[in-house]
N, C-alpha and C. Protein backbone atom coordinates (compact mmCIF):
# COMPACT_ATOMS: atom_id res chain seq x y z
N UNK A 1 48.25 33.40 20.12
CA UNK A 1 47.78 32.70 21.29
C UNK A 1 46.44 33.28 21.72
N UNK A 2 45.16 32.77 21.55
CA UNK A 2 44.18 32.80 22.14
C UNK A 2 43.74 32.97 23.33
N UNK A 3 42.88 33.50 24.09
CA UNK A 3 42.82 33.37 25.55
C UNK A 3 41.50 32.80 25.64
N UNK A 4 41.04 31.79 26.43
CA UNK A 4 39.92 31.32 26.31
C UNK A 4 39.42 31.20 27.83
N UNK A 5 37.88 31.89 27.59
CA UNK A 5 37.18 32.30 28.61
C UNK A 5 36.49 31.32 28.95
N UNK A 6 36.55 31.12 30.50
CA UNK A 6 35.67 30.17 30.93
C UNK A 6 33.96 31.06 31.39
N UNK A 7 32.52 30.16 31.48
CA UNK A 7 31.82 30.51 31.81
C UNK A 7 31.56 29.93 33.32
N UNK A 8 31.21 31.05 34.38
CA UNK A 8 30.95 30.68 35.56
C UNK A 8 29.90 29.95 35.44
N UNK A 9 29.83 28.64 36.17
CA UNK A 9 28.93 27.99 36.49
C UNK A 9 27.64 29.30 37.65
N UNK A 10 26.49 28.71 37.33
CA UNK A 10 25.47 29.28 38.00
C UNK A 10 24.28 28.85 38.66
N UNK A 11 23.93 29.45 40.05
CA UNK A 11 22.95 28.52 41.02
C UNK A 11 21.75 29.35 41.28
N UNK A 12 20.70 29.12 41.38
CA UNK A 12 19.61 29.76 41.69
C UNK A 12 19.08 29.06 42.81
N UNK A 13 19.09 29.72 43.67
CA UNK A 13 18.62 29.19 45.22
C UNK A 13 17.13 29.39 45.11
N UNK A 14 16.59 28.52 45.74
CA UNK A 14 14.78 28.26 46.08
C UNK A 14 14.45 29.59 45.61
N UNK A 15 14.72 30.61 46.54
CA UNK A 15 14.40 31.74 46.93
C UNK A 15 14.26 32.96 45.74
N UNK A 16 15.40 32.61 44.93
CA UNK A 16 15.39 33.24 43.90
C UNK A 16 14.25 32.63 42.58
N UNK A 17 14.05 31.98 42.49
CA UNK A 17 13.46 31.18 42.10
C UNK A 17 12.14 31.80 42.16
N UNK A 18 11.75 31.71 43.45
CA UNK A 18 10.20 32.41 43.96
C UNK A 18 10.68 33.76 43.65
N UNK A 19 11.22 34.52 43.42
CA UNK A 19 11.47 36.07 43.40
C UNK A 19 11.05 36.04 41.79
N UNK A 20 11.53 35.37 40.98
CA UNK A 20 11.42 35.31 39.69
C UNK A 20 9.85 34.99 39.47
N UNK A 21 9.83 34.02 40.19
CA UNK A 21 8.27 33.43 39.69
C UNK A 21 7.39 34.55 39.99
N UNK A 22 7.33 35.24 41.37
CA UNK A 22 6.53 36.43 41.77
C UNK A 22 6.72 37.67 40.64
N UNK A 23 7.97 37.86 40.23
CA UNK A 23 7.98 38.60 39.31
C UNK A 23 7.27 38.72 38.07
N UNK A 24 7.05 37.67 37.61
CA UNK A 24 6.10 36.92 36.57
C UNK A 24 4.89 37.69 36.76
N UNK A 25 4.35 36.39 38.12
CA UNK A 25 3.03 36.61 38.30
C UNK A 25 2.77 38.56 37.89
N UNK A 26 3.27 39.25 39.04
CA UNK A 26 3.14 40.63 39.09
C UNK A 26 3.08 41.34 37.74
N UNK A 27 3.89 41.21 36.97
CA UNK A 27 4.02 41.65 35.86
C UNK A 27 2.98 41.16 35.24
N UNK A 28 2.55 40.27 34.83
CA UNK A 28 1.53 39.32 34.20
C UNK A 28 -0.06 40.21 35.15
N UNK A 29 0.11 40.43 35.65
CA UNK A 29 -1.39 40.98 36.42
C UNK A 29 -1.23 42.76 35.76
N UNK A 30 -0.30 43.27 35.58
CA UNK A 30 0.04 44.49 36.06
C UNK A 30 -0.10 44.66 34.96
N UNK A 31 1.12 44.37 33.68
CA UNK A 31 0.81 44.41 32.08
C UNK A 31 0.73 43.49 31.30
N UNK A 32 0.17 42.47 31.37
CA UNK A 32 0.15 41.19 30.92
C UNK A 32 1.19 40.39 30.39
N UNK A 33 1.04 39.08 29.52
CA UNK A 33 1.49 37.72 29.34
C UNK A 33 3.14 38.45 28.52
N UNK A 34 2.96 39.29 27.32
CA UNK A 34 4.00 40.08 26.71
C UNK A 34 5.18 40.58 27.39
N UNK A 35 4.29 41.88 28.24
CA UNK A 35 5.65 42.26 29.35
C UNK A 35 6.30 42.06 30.07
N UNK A 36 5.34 40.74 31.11
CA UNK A 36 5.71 39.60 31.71
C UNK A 36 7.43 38.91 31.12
N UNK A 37 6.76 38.28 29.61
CA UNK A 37 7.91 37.58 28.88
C UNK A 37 8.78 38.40 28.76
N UNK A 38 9.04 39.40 28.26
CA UNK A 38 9.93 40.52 28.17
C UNK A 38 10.84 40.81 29.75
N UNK A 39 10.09 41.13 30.51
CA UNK A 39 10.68 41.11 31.50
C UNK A 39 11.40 39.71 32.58
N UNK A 40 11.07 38.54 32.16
CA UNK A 40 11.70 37.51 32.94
C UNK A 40 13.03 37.38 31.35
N UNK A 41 12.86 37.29 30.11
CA UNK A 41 13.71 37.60 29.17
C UNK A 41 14.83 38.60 29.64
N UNK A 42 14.44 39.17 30.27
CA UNK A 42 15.73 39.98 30.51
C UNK A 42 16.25 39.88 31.71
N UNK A 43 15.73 39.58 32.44
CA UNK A 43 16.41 38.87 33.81
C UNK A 43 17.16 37.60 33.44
N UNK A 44 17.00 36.69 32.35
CA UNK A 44 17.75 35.81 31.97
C UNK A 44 19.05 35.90 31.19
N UNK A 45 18.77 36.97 30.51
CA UNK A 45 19.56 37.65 29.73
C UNK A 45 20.99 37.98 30.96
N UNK A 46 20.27 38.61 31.67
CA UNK A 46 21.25 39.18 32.81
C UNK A 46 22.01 37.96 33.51
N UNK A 47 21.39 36.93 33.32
CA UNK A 47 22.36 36.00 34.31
C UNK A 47 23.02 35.30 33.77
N UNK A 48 22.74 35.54 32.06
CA UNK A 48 23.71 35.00 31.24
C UNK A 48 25.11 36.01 30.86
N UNK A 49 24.77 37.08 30.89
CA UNK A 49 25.41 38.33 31.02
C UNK A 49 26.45 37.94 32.43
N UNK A 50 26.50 37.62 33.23
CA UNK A 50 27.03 36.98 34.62
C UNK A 50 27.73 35.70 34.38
N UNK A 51 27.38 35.08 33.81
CA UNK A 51 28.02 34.15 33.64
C UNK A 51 28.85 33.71 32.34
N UNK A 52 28.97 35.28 31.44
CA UNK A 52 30.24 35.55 30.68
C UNK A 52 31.11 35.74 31.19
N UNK A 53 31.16 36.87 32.20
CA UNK A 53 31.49 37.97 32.85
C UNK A 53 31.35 38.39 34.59
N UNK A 54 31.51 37.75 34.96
CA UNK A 54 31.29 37.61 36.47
C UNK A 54 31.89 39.05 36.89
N UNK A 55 32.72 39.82 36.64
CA UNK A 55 33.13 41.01 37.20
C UNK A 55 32.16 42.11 36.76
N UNK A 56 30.74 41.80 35.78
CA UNK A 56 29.85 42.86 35.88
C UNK A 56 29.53 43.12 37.42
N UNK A 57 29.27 42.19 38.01
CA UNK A 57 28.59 41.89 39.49
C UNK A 57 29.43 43.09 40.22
N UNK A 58 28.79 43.78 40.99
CA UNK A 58 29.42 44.94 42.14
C UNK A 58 29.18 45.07 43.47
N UNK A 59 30.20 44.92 44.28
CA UNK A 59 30.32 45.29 45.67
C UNK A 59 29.63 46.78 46.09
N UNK A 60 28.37 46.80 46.38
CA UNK A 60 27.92 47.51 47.24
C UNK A 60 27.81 47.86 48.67
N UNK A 61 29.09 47.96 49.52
CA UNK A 61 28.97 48.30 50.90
C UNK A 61 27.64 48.51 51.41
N UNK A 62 27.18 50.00 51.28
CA UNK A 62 26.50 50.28 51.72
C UNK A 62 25.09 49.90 51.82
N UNK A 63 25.15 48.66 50.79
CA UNK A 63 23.73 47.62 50.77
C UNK A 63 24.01 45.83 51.55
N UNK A 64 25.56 45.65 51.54
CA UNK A 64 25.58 44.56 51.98
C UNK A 64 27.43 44.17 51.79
N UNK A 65 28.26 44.06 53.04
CA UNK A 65 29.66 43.79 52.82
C UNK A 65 29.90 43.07 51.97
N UNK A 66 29.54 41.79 51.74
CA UNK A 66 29.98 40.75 51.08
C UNK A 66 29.22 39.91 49.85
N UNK A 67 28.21 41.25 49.65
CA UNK A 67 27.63 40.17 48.27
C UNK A 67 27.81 41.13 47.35
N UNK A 68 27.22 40.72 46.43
CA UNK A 68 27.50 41.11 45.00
C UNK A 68 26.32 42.21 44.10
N UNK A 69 26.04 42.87 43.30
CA UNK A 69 24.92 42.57 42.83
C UNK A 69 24.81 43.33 41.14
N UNK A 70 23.85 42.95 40.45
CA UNK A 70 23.61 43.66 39.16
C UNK A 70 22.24 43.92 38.75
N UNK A 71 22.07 45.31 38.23
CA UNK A 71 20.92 45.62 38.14
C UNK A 71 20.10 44.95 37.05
N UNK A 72 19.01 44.80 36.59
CA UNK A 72 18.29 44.39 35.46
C UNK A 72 16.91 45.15 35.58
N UNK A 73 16.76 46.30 34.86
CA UNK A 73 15.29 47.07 34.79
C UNK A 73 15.70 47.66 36.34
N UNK A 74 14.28 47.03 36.80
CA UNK A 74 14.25 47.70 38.19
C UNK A 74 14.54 46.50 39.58
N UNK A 75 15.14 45.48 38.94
CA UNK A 75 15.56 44.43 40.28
C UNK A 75 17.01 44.53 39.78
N UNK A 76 17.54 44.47 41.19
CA UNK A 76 18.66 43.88 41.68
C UNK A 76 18.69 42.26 41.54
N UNK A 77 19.64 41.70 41.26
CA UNK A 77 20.28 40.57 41.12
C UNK A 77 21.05 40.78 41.89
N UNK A 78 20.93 39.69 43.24
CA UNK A 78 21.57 39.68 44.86
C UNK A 78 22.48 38.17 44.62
N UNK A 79 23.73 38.20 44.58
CA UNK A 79 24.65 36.77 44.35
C UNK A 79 25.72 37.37 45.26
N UNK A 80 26.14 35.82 45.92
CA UNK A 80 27.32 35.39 46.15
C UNK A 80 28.27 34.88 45.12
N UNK A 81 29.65 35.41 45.21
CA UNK A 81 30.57 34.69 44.01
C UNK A 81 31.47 34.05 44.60
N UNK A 82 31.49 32.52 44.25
CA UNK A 82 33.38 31.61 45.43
C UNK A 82 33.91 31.37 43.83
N UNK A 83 34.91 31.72 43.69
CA UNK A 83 35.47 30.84 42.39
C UNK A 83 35.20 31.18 41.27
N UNK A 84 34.90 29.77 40.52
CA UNK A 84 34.11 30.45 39.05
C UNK A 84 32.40 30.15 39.09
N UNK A 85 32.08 30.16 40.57
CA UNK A 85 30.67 30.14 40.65
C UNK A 85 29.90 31.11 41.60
N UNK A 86 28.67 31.46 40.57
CA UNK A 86 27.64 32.56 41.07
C UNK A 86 26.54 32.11 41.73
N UNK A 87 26.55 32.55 42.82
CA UNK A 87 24.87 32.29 43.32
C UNK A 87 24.05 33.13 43.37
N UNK A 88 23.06 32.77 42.17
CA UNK A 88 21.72 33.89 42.67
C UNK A 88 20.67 33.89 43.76
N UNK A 89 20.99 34.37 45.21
CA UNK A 89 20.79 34.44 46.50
C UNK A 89 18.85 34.77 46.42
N UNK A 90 18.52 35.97 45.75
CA UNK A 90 17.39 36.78 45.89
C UNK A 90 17.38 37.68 44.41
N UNK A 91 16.04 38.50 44.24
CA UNK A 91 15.60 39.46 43.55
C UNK A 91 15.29 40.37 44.07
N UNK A 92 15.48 41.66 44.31
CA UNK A 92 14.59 42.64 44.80
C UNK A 92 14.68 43.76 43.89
N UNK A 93 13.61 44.36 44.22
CA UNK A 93 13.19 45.36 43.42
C UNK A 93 14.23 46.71 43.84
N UNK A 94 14.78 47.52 42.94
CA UNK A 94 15.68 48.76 43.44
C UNK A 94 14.48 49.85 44.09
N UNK A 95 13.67 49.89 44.20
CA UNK A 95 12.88 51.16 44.53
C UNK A 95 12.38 50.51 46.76
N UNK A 96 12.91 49.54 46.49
CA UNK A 96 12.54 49.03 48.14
C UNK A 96 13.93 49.37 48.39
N UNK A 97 13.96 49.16 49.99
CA UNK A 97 15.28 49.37 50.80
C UNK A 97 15.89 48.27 50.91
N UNK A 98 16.86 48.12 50.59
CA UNK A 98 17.40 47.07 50.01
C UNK A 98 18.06 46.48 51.18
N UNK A 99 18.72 47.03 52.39
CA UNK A 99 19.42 46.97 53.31
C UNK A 99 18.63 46.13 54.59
N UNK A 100 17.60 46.92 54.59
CA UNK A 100 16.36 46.10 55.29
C UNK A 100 15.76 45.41 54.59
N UNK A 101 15.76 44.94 53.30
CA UNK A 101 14.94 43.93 52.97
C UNK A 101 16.51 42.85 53.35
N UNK A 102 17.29 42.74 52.89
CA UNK A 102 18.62 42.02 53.20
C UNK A 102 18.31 41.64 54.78
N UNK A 103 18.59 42.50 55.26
CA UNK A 103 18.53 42.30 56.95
C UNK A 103 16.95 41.20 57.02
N UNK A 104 16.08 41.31 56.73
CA UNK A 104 14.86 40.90 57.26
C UNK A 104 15.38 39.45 56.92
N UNK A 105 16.13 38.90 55.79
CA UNK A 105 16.27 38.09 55.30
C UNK A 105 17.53 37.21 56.12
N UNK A 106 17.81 37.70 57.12
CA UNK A 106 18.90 37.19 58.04
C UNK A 106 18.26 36.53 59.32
N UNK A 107 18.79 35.51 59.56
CA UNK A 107 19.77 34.62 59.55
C UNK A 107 19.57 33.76 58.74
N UNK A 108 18.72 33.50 57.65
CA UNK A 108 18.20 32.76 56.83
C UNK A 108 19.33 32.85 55.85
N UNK A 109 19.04 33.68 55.18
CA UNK A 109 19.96 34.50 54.24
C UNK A 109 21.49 34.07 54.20
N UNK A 110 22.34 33.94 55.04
CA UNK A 110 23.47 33.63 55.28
C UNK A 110 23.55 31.84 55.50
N UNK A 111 22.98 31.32 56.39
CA UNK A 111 22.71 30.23 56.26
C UNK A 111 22.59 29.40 55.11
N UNK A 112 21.58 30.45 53.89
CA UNK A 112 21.91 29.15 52.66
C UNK A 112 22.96 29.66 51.72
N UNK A 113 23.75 30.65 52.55
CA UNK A 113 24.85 31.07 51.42
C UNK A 113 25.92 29.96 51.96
N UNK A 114 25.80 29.95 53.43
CA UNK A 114 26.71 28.78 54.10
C UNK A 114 26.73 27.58 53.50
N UNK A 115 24.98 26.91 53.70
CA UNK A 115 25.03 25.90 52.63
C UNK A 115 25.05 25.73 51.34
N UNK A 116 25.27 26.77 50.48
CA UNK A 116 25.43 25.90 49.20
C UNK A 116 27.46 26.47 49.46
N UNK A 117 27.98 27.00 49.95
CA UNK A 117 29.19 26.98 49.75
C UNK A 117 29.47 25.28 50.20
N UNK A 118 29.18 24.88 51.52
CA UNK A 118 29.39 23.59 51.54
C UNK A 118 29.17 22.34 50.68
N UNK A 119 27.62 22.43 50.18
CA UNK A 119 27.49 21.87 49.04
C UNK A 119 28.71 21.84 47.84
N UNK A 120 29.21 22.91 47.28
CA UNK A 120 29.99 23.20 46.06
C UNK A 120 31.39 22.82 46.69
N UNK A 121 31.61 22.93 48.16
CA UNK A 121 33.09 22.04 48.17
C UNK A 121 32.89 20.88 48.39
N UNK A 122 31.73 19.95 48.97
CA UNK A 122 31.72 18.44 48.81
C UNK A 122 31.54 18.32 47.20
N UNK A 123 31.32 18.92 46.23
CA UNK A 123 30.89 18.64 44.86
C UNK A 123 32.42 18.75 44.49
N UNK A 124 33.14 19.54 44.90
CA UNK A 124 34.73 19.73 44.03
C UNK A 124 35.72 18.83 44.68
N UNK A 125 35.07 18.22 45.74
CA UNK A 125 36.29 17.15 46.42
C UNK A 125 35.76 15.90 45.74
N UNK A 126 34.84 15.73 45.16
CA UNK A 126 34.39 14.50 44.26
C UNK A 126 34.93 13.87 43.56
């Protein structure tokens, strides 16, 4: 008897989105077009890595009660998990304060975790 793994579905909010893209840019100025690729390559890598495996993701209290996160290089990967779905919330870099960058990002921050949870239960009552 086989056991067969499902893959979490996965969301990238606006926000993350721009975290990625900035990441680019930065990298691309800093060590060019190569390390750039290399480095968004492995941030992809990572969210495919997540969406084998959703229990890589870790509860960090002391950065935030209720989200999730996994490292890649030197960013954090910031997700919410409902179910068998991940949201990638934000990017931040591990060498910033992560707690206050979180906080700065409030009431915003929670708000679109609110909405896409709503979103994903009008999508499953479909």
């Amino acid at each position: 008897m086989s056991v067969e793994k499902t893959r979490a579905n996965l969301f990238l909010t606006e926000r993350a989105l721009r975290d990625i893209a900035e990441i680019e840019r930065f990298s691309i100025s800093k060590w060019e077009k190569n390390a750039a690729a290399r480095y968004i390559s492995d941030i992809e890598a990572g969210l495919s890595r997540l969406q084998e495996n959703s229990s890589l993701l870790r509860a960090e209290e002391d950065l935030h009660p209720e989200l999730r996160f996994y490292r890649v290089n030197k960013h954090l990967l910031v997700c919410d998990v409902r179910q068998d779905t991940i949201f990638l919330l934000t990017v931040v870099h591990a060498s910033r304060d992560i707690p206050s960058r979180l906080a700065e990002m409030q009431p915003s921050l929670t708000l679109e975790v609110e909405l896409l949870h709503e979103q994903l239960g009008k999508r499953n009552r479909r």
